[in-house]
C-alpha atoms as a PDB file:
ATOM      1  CA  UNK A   1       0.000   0.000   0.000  1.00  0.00           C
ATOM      2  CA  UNK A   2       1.213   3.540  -0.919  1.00  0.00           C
ATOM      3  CA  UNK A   3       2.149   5.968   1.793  1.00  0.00           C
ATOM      4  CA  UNK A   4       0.311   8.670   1.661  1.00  0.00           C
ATOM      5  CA  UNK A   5       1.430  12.085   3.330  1.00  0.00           C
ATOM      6  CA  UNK A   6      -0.834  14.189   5.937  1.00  0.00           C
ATOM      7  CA  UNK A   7      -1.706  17.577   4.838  1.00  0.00           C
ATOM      8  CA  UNK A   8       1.025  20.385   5.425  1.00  0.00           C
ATOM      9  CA  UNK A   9      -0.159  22.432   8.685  1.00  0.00           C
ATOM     10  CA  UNK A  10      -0.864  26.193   7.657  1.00  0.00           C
ATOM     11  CA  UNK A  11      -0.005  28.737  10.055  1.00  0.00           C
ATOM     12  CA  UNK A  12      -2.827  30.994  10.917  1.00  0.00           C
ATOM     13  CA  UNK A  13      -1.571  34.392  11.200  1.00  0.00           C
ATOM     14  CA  UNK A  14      -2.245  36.401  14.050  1.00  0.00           C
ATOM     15  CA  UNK A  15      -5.702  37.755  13.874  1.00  0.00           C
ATOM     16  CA  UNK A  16      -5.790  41.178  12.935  1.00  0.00           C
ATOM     17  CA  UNK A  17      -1.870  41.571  12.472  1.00  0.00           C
ATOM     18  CA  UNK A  18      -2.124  42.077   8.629  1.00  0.00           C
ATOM     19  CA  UNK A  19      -4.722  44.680   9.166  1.00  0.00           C
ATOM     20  CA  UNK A  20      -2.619  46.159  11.587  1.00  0.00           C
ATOM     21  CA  UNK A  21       0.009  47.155   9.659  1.00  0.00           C
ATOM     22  CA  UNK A  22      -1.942  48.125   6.588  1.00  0.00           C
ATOM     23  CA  UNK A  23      -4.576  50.416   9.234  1.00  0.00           C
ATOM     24  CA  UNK A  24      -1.828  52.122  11.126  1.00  0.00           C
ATOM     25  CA  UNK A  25      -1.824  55.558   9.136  1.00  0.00           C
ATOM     26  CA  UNK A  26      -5.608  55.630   9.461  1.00  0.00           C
ATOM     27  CA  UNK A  27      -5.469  54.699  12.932  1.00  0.00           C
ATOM     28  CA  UNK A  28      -3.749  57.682  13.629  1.00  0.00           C
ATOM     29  CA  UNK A  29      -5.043  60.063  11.400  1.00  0.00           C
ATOM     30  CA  UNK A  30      -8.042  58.678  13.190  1.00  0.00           C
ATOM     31  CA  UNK A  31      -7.051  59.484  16.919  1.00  0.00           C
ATOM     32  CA  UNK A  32      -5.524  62.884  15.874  1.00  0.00           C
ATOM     33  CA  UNK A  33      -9.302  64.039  14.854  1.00  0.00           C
ATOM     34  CA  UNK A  34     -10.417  62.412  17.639  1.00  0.00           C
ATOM     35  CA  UNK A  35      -8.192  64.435  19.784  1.00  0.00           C
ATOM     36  CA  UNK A  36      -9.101  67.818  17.710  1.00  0.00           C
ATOM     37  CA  UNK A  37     -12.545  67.199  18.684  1.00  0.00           C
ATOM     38  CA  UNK A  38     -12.179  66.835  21.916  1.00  0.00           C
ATOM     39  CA  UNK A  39     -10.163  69.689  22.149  1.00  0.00           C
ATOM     40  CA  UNK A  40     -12.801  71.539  20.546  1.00  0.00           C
ATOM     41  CA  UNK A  41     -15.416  70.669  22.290  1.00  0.00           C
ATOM     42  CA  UNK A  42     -13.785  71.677  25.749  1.00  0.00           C
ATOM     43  CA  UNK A  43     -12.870  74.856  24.989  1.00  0.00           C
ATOM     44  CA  UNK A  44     -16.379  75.229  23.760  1.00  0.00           C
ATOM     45  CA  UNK A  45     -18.150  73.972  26.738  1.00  0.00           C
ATOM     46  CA  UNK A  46     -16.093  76.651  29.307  1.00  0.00           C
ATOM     47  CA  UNK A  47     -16.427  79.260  26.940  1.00  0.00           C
ATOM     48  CA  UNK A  48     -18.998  81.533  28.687  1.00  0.00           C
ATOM     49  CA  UNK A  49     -22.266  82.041  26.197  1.00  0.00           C
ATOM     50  CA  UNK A  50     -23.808  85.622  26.030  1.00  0.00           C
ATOM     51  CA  UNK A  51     -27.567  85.409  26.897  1.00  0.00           C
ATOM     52  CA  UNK A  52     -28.887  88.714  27.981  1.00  0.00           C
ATOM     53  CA  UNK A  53     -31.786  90.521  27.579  1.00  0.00           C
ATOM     54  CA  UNK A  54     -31.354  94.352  27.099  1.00  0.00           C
ATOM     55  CA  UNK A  55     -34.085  97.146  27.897  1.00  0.00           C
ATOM     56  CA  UNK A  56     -34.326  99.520  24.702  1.00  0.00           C
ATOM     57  CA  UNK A  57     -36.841 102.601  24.036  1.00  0.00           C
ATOM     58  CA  UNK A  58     -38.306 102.922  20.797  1.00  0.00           C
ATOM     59  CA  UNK A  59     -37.117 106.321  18.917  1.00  0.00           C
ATOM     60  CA  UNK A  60     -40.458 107.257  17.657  1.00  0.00           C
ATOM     61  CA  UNK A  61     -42.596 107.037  20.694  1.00  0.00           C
ATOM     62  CA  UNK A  62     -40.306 106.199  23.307  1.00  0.00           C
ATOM     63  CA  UNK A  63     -41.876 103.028  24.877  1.00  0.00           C
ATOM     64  CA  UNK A  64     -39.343 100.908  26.694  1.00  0.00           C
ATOM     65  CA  UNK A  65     -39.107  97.191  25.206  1.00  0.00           C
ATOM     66  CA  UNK A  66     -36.417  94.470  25.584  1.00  0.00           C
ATOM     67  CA  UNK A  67     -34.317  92.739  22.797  1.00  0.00           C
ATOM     68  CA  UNK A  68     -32.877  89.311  23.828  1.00  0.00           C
ATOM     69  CA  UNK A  69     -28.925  89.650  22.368  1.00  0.00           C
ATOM     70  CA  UNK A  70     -26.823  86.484  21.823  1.00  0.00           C
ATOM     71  CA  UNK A  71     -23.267  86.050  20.834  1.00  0.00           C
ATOM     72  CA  UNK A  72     -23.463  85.582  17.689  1.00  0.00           C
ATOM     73  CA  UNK A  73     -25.413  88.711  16.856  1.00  0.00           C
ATOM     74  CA  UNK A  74     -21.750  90.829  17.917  1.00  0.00           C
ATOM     75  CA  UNK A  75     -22.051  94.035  15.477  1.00  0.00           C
ATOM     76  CA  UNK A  76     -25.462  92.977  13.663  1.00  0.00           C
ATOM     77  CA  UNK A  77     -27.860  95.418  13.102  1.00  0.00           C
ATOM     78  CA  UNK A  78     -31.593  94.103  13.593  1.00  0.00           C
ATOM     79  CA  UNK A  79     -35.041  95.940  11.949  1.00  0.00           C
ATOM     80  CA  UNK A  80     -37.632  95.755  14.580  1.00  0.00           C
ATOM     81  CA  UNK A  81     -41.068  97.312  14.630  1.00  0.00           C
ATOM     82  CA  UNK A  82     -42.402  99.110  17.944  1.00  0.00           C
ATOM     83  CA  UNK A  83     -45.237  97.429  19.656  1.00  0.00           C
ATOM     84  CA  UNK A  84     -46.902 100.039  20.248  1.00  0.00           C
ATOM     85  CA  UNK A  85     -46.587 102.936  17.421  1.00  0.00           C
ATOM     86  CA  UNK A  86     -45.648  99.978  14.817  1.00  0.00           C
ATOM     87  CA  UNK A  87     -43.115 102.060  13.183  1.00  0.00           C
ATOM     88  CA  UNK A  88     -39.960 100.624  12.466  1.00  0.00           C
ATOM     89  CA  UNK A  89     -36.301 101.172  13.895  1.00  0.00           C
ATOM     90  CA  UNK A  90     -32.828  99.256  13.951  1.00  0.00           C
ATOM     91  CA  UNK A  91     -31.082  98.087  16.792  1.00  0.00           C
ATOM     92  CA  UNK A  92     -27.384  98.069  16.301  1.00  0.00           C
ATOM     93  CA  UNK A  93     -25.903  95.264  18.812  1.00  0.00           C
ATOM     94  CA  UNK A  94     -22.195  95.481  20.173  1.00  0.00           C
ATOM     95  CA  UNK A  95     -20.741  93.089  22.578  1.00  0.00           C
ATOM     96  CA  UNK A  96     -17.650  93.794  24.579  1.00  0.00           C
ATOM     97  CA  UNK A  97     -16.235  91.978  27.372  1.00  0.00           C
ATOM     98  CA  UNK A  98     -18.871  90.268  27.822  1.00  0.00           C
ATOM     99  CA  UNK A  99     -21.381  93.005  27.619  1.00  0.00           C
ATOM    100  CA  UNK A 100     -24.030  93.853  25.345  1.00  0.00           C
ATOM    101  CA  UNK A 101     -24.432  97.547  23.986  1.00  0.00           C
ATOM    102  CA  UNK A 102     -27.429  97.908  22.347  1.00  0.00           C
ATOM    103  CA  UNK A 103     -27.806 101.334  19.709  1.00  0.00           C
ATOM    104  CA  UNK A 104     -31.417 102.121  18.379  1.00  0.00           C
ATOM    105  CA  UNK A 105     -32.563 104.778  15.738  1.00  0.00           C
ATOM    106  CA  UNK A 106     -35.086 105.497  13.567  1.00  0.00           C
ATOM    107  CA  UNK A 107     -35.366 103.583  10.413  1.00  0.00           C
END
């Protein structure tokens, strides 16, 4: 009877090690966002948000109203109607320090 010969053993590699060194540059790139947006996000989250609301007085007729001012509206101008004499007027917004300067005239 013919010997016959038992099947060569194949090494597994270890799982993932292939990958490994093909994913390394991503992995990184990965991590480095990662980091950015943590970073980000920190800075963000103790950064103190403007929320105030400011008394102004209509130019027309003078009656006292407030405007709610954000950060983001730093050296906008906003058109506004009175309540009460329904004529129009802008309100030029200014923040500094921390503090919110509100300008209105006539439109």
């Amino acid at each position: 009877m013919p010997k016959t010969k038992a099947p060569a053993k194949v090494k597994k590699a270890k799982k993932g090690a292939a990958d490994n060194h093909h994913d390394a540059p991503e992995h990184k790139t990965a991590e480095k966002i990662m980091e950015t947006v943590l970073k980000e996000q920190s800075v963000e989250a103790s950064t103190e948000r403007l929320d105030q609301w400011v008394t102004i007085e209509c130019p027309h007729c003078g009656e006292g109203t407030e405007l709610h001012v954000i950060a983001d509206m730093d050296g906008n101008s906003i058109d506004q109607d009175c309540t009460v004499c329904c004529r129009s007027f802008v309100a030029h917004v200014e923040i500094d320090e921390g503090e919110a300067h509100v300008g209105v005239e006539a439109a």
